[in-house]
N, C-alpha and C. Protein backbone atom coordinates (compact mmCIF):
# COMPACT_ATOMS: atom_id res chain seq x y z
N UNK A 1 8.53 -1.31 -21.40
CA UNK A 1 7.31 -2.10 -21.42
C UNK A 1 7.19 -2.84 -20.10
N UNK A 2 6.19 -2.33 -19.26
CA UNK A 2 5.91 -3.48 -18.46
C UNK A 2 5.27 -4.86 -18.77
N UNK A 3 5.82 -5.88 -18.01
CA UNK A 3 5.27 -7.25 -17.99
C UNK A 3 4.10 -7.18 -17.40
N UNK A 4 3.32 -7.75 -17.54
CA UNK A 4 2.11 -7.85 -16.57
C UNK A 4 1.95 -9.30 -16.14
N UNK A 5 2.30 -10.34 -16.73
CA UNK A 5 2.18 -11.45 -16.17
C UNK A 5 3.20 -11.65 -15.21
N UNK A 6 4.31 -11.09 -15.19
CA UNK A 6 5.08 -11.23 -13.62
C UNK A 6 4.57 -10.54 -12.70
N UNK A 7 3.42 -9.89 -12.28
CA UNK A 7 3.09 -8.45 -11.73
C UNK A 7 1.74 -9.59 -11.66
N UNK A 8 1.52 -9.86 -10.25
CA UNK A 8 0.02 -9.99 -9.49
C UNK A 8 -0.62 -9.09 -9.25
N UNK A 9 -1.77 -9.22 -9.13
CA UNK A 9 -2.91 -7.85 -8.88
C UNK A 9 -2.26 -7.35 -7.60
N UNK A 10 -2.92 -5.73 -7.59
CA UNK A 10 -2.66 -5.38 -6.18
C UNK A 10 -3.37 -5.54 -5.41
N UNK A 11 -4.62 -5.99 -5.94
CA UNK A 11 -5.91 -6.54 -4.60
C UNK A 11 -6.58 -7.66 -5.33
N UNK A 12 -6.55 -8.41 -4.42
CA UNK A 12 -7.12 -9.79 -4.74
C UNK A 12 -8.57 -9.42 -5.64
N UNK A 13 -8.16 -10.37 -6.58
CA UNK A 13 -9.31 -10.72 -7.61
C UNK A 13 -10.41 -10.51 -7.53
N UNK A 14 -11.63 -10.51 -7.61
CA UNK A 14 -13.55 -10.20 -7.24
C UNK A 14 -13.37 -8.79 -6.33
N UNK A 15 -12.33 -8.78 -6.13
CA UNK A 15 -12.61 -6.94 -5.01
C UNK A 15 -12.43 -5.80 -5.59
N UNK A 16 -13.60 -5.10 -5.62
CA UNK A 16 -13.41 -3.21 -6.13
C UNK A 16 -12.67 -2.38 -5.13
N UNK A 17 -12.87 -3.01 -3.97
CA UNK A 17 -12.45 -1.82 -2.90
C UNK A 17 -12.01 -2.55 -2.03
N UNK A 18 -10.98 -2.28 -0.87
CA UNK A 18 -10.24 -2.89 0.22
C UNK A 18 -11.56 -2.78 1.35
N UNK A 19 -12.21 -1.51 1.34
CA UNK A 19 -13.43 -1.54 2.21
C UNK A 19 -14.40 -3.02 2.05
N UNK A 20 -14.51 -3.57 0.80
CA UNK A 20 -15.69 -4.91 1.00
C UNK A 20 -14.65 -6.02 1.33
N UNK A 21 -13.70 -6.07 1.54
CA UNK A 21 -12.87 -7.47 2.00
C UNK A 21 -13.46 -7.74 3.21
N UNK A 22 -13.65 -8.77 4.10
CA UNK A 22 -14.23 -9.11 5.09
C UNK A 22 -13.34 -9.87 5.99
N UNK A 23 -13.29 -10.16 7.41
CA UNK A 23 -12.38 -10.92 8.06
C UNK A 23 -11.42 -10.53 8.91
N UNK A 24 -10.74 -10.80 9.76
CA UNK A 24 -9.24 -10.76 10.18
C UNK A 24 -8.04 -9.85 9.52
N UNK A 25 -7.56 -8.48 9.42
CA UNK A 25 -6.05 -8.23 8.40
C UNK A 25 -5.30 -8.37 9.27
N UNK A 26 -3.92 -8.98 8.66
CA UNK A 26 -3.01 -9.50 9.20
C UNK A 26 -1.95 -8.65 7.97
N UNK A 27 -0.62 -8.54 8.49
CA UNK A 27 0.34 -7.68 7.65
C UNK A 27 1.62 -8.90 7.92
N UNK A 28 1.98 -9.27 6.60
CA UNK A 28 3.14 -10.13 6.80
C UNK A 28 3.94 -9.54 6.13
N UNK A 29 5.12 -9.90 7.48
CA UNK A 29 6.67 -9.10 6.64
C UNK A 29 7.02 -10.67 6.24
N UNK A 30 7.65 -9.92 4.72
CA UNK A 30 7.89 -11.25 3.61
C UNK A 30 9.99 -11.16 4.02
N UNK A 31 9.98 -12.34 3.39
CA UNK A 31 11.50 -12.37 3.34
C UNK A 31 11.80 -11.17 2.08
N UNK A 32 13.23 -11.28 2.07
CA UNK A 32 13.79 -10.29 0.83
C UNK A 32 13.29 -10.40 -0.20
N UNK A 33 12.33 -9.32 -0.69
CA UNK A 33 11.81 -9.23 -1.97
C UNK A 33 10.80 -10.37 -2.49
N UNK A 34 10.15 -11.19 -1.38
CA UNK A 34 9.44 -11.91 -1.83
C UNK A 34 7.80 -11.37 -1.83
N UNK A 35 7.60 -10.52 -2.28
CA UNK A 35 6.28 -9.51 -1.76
C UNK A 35 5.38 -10.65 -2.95
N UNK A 36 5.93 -9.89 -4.43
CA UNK A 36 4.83 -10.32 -5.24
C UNK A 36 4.85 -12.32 -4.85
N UNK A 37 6.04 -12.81 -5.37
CA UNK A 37 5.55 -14.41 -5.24
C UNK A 37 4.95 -14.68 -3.86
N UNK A 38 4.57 -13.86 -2.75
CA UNK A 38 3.59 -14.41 -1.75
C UNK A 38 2.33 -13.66 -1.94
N UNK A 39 2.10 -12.56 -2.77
CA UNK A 39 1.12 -11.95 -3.72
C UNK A 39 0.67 -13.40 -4.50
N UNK A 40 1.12 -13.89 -5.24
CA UNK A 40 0.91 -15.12 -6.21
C UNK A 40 0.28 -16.05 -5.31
N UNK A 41 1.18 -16.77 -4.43
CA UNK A 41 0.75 -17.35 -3.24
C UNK A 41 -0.81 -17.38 -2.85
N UNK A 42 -0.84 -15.92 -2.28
CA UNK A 42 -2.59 -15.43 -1.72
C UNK A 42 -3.39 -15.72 -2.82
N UNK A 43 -3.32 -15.72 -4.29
CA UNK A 43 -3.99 -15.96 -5.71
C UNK A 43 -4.16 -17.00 -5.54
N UNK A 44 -3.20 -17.96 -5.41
CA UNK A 44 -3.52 -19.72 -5.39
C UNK A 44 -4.25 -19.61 -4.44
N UNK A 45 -4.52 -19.98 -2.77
CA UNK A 45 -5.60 -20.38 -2.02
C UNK A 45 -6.32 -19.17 -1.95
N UNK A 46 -6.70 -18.27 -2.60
CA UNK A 46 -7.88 -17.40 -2.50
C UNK A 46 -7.77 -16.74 -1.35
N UNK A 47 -6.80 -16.33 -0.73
CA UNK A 47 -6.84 -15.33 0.16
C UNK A 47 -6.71 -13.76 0.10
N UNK A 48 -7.81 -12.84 0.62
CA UNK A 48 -7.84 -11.45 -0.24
C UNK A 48 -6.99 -11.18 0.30
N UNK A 49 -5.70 -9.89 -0.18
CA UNK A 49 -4.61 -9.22 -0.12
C UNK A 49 -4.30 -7.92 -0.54
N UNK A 50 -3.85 -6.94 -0.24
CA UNK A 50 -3.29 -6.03 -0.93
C UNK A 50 -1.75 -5.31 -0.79
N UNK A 51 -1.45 -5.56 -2.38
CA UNK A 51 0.13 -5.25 -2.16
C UNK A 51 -0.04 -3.93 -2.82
N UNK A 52 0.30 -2.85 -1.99
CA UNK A 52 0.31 -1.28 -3.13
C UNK A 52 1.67 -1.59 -3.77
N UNK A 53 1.40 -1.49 -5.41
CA UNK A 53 2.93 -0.63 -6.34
C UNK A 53 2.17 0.20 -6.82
N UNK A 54 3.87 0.53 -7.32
CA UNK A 54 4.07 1.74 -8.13
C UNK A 54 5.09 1.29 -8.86
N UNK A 55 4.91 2.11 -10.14
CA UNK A 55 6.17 1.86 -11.38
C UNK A 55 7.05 2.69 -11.34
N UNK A 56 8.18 2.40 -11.17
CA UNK A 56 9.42 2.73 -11.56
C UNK A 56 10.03 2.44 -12.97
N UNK A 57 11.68 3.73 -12.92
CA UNK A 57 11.93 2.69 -14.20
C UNK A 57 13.61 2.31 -13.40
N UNK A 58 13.75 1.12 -13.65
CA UNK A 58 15.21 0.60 -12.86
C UNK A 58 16.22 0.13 -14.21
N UNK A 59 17.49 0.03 -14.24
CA UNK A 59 18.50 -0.47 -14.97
C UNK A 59 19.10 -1.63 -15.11
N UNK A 60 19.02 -2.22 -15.31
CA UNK A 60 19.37 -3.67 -15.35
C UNK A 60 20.30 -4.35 -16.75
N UNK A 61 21.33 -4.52 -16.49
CA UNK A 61 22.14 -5.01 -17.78
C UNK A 61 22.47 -3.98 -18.60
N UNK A 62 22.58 -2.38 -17.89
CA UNK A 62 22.73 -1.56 -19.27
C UNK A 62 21.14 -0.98 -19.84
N UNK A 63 20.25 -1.71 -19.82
CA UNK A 63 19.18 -1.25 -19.96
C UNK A 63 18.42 -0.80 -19.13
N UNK A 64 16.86 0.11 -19.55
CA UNK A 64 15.99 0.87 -18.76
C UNK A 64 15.04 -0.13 -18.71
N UNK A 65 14.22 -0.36 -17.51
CA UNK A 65 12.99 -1.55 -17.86
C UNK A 65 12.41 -0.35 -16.78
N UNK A 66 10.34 -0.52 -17.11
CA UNK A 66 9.44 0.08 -15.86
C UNK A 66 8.93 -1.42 -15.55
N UNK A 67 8.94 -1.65 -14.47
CA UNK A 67 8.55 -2.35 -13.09
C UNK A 67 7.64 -1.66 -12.19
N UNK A 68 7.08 -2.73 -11.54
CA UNK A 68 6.27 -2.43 -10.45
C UNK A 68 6.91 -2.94 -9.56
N UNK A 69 7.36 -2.00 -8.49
CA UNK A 69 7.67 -1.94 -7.02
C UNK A 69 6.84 -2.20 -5.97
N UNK A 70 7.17 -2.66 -4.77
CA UNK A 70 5.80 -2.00 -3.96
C UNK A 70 6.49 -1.29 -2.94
N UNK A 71 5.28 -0.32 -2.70
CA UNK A 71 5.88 0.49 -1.67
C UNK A 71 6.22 0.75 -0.49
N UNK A 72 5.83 -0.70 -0.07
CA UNK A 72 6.46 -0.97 1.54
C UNK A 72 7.01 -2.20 1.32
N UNK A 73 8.72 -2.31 0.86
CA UNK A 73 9.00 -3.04 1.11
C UNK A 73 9.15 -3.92 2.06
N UNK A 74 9.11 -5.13 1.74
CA UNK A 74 8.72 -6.27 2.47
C UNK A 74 7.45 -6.31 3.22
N UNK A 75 6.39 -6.05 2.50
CA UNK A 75 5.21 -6.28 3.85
C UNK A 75 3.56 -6.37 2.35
N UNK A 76 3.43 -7.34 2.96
CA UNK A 76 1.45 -7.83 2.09
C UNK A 76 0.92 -7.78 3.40
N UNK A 77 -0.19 -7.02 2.85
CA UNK A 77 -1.74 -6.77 3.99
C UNK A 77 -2.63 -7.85 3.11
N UNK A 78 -2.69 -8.73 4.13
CA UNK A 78 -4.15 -9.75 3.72
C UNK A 78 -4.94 -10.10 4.92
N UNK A 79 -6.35 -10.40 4.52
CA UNK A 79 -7.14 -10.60 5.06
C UNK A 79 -7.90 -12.18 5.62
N UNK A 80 -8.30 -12.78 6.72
CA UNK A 80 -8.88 -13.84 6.23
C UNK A 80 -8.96 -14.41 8.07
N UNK A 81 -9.07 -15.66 7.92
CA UNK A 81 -9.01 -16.78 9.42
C UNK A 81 -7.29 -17.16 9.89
N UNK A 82 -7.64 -17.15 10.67
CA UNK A 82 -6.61 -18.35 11.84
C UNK A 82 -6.07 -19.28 10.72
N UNK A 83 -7.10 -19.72 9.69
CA UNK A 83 -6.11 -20.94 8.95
C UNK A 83 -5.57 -20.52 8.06
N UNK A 84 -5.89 -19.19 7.35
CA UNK A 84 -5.53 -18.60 6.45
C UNK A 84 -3.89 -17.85 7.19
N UNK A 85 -4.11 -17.22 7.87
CA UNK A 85 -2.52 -17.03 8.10
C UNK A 85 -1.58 -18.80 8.54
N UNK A 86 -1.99 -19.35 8.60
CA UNK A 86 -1.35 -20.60 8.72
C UNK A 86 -0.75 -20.69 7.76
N UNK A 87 -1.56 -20.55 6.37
CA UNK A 87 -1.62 -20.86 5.15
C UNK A 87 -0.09 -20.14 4.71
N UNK A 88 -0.46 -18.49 5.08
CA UNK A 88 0.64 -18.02 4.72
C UNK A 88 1.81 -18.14 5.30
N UNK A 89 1.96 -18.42 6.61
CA UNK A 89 3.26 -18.77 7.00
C UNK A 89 4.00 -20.06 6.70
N UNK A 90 3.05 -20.98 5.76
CA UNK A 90 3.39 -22.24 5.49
C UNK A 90 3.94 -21.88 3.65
N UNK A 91 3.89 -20.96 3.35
CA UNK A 91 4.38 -20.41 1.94
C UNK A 91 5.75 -20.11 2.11
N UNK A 92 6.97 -20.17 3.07
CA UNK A 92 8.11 -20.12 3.74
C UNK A 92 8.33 -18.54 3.18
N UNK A 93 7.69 -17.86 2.76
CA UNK A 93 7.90 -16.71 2.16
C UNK A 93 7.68 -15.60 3.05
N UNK A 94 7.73 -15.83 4.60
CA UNK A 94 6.93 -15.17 5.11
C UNK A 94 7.80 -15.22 6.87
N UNK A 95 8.61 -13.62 7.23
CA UNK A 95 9.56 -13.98 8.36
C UNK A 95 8.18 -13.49 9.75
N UNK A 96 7.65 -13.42 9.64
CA UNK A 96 6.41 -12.94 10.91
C UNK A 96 5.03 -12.92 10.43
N UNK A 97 4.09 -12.84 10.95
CA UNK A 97 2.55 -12.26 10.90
C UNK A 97 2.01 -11.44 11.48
N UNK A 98 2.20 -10.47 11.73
CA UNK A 98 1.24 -9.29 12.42
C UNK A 98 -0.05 -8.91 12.65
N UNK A 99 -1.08 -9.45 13.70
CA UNK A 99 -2.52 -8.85 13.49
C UNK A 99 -2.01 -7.43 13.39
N UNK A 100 -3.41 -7.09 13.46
CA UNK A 100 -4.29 -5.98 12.77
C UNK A 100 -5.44 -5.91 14.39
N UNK A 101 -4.80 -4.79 15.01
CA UNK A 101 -5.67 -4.75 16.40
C UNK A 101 -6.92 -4.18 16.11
N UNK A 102 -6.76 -2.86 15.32
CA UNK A 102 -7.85 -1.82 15.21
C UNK A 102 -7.92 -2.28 13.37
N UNK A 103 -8.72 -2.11 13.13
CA UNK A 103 -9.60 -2.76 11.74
C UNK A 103 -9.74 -1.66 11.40
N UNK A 104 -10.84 -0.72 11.89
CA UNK A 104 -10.87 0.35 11.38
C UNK A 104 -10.34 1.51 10.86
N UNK A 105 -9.55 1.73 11.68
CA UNK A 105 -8.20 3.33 11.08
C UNK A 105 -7.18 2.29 10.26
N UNK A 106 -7.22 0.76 10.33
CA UNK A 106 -6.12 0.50 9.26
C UNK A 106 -6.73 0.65 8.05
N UNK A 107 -7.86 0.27 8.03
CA UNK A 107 -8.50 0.14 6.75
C UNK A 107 -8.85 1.47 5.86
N UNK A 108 -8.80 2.29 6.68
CA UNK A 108 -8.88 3.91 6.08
C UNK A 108 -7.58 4.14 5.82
N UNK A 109 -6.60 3.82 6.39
CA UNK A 109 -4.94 4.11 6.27
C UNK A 109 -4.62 3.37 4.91
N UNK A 110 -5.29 2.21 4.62
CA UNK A 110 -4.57 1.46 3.44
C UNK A 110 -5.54 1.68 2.18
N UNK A 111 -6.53 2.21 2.54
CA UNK A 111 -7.96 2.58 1.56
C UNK A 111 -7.17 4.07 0.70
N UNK A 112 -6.80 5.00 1.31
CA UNK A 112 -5.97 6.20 1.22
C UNK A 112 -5.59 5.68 -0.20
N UNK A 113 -4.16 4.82 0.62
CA UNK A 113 -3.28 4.69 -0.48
C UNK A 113 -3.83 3.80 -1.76
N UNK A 114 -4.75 3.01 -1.36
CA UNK A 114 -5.02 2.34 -2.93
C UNK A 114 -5.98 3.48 -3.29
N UNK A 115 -6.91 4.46 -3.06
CA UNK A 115 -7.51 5.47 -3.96
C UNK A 115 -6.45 6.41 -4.56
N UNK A 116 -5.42 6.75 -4.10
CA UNK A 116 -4.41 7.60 -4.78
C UNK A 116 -4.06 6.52 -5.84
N UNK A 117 -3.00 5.32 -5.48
CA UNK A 117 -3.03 4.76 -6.87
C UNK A 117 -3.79 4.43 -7.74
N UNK A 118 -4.92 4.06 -7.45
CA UNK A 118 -5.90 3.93 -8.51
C UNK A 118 -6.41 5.52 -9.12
N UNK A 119 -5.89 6.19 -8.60
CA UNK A 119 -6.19 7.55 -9.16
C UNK A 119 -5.02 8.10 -10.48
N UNK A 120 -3.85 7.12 -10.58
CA UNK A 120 -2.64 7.26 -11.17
C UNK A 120 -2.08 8.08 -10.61
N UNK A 121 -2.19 8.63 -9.60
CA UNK A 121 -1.30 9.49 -8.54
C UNK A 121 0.25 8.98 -7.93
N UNK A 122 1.25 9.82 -8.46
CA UNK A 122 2.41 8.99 -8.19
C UNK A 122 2.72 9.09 -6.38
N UNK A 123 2.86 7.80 -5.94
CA UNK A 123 3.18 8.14 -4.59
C UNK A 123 4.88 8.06 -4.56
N UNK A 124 5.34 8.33 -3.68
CA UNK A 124 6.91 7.87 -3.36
C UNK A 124 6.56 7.61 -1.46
N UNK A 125 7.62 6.50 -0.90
CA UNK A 125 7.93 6.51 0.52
C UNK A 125 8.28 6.99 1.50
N UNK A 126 7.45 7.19 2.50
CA UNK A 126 8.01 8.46 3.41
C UNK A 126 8.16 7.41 4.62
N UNK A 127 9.47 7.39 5.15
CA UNK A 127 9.79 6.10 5.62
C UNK A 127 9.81 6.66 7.05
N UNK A 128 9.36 7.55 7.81
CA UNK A 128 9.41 7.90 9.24
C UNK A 128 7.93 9.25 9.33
N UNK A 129 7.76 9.10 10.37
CA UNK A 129 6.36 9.81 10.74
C UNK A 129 6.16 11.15 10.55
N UNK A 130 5.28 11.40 9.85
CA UNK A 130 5.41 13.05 9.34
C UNK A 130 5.06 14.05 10.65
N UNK A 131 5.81 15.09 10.42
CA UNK A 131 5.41 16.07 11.49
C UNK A 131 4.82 16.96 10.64
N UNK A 132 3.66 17.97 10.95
CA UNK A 132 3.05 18.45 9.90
C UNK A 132 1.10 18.69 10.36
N UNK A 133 0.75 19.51 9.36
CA UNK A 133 -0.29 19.49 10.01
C UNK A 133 -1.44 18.44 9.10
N UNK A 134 -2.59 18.33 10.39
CA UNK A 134 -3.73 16.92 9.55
C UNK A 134 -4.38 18.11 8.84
N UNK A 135 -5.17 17.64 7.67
CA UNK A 135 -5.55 18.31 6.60
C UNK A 135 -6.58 16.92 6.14
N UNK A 136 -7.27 17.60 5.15
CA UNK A 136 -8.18 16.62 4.46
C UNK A 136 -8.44 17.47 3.26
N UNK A 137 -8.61 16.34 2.26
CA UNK A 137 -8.65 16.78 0.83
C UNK A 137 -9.83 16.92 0.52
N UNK A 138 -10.06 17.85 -0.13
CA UNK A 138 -11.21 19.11 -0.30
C UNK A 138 -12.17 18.51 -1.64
N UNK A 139 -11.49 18.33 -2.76
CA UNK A 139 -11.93 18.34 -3.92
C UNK A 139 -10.97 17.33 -4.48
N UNK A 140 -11.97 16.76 -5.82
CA UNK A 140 -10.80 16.09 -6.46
C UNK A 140 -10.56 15.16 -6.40
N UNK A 141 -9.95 13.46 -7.17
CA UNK A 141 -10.43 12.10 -7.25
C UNK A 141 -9.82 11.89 -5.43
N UNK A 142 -9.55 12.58 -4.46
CA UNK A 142 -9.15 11.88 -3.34
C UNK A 142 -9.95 12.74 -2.27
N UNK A 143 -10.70 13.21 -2.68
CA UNK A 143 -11.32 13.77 -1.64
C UNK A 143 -12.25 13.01 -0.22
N UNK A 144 -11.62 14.00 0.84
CA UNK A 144 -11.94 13.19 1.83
C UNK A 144 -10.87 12.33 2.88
N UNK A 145 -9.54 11.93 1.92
CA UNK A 145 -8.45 11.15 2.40
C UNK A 145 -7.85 12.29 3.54
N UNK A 146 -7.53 12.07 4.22
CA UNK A 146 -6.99 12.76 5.34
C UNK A 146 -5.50 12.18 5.55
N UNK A 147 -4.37 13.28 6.02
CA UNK A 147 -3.08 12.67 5.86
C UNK A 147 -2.38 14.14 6.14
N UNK A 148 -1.21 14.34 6.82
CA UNK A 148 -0.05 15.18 7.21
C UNK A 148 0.12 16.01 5.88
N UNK A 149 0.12 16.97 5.89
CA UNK A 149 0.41 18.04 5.17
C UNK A 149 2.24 18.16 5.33
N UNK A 150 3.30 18.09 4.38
CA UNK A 150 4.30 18.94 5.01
C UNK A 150 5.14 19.63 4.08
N UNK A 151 6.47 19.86 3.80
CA UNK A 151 6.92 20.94 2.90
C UNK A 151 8.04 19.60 2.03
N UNK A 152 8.26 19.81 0.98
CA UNK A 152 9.84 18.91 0.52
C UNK A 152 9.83 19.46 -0.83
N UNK A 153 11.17 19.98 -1.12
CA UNK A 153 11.30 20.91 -2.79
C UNK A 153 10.65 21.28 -3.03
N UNK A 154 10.41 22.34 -2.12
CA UNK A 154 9.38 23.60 -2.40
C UNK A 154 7.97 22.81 -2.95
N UNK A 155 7.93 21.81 -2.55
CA UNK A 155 6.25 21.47 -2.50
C UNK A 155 5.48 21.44 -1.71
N UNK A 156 4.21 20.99 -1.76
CA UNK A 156 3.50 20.73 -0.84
C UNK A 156 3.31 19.10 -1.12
N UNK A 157 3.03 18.26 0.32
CA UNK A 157 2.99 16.89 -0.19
C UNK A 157 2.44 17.00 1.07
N UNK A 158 1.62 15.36 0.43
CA UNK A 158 0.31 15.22 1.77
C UNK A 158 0.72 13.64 2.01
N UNK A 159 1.16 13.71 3.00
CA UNK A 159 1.50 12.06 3.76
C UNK A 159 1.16 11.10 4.16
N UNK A 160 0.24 9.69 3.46
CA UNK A 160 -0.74 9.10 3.78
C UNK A 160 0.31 8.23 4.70
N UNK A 161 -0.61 7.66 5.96
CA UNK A 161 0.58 7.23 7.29
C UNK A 161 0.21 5.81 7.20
N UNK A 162 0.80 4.74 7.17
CA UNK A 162 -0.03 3.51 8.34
C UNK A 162 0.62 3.31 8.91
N UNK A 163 0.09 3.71 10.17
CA UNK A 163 0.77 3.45 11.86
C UNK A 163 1.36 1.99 12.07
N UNK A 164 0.79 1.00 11.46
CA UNK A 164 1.21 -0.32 12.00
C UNK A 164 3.09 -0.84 11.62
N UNK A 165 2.80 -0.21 9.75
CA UNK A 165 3.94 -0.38 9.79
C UNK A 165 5.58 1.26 10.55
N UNK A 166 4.69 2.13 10.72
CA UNK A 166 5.66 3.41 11.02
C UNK A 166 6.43 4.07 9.43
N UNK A 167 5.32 3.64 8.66
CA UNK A 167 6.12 4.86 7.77
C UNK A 167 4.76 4.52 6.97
N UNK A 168 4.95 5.38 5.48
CA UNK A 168 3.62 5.88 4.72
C UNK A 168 3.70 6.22 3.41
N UNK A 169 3.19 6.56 2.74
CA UNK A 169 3.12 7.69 1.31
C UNK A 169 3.02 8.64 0.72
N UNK A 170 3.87 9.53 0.17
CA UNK A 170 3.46 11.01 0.28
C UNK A 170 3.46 11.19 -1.30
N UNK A 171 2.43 11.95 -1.65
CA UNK A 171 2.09 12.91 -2.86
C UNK A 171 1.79 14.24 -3.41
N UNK A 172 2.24 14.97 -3.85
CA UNK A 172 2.39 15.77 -4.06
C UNK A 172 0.85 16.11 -4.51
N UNK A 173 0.75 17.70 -3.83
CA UNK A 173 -0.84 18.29 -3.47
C UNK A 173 -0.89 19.78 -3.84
N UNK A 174 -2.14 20.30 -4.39
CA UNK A 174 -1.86 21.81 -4.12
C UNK A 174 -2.64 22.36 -3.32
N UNK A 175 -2.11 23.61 -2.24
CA UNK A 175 -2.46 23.51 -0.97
C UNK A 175 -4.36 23.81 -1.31
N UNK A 176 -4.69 24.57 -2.44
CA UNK A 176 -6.15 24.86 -2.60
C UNK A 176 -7.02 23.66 -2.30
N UNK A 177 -5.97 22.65 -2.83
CA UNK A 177 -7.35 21.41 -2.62
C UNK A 177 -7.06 21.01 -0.73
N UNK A 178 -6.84 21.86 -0.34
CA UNK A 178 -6.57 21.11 1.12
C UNK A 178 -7.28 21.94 2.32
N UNK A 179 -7.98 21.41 3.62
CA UNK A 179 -9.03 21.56 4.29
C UNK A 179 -7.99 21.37 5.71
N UNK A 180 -7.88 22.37 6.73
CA UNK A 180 -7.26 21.41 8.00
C UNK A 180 -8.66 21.10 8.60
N UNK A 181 -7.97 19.91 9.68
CA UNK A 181 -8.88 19.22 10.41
C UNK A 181 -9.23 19.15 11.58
């Protein structure tokens, strides 16, 4: 059984889509494992955010529990002003702040991955830069997402990237639904 009240949204509250957030993104690497309570954090002063999970199931005490992970450890993408990252670095939860130079290809890079999860599409971490070819998805709740095509246990898996942090998400694809680019 997942909890849901330990588990903050993955995108701030009033938002359908990471595309209508407005402002400044900034990517903060959190201390150890403090993703969701600076998730909580962004909830209290209203700052929009997005933390991608995914559920796992982990062991703990002998037992099986499903949890939500996120999939770049240590790092919340939020959005907002100059005072708003103040804000967050004043949450001590928080070892750097990173702008966000180019707005645009991040926002398609992190748009990717929340349409796959919101698609219930299981992602897993692809923690170094895919070599592989660009492709774009043809048909199908992700169509359009563009991302590295490459091979792993005899699958096919399509590698959603964000450059800022150097690693990404990969999901498993079948090559019909796939277009190169």
């Amino acid at each position: 059984m997942l909890l849901v009240a330990e588990n903050p949204p993955q995108l701030a509250e009033g938002y359908s889509s990471i595309t209508s957030i407005e402002g400044d993104w900034w990517v903060a690497h959190t201390k150890a494992r403090a993703e969701k309570a600076l998730a909580w954090d962004l909830v209290g002063h209203s700052i929009p955010y997005y933390l991608p999970m995914t559920e796992r199931t982990v062991i703990w005490g002998g037992r099986k529990r499903r949890v939500l992970k996120p999939i770049f450890s240590s790092y919340v993408f939020f959005s907002g002003s100059s005072e708003d990252r103040y804000r967050v670095l004043r949450t001590n939860r928080v070892c750097q702040v990173i702008p966000v130079r180019h707005r645009g290809p991040f926002i398609e890079e992190i748009h990717a991955i929340h349409r796959a999860l919101s698609s219930n599409i299981p992602l897993d971490l692809h923690p170094f830069a895919a070599v592989g070819k660009r492709c774009r998805v043809a048909a199908g709740p992700l169509e359009g997402i563009e991302g590295i095509v490459i091979r792993k246990d005899d699958a096919m898996r399509l590698v959603l990237q964000v450059n800022i942090l150097g690693q990404g998400a990969s999901l498993e694809i079948s090559a019909d639904l796939l277009e190169p680019v």
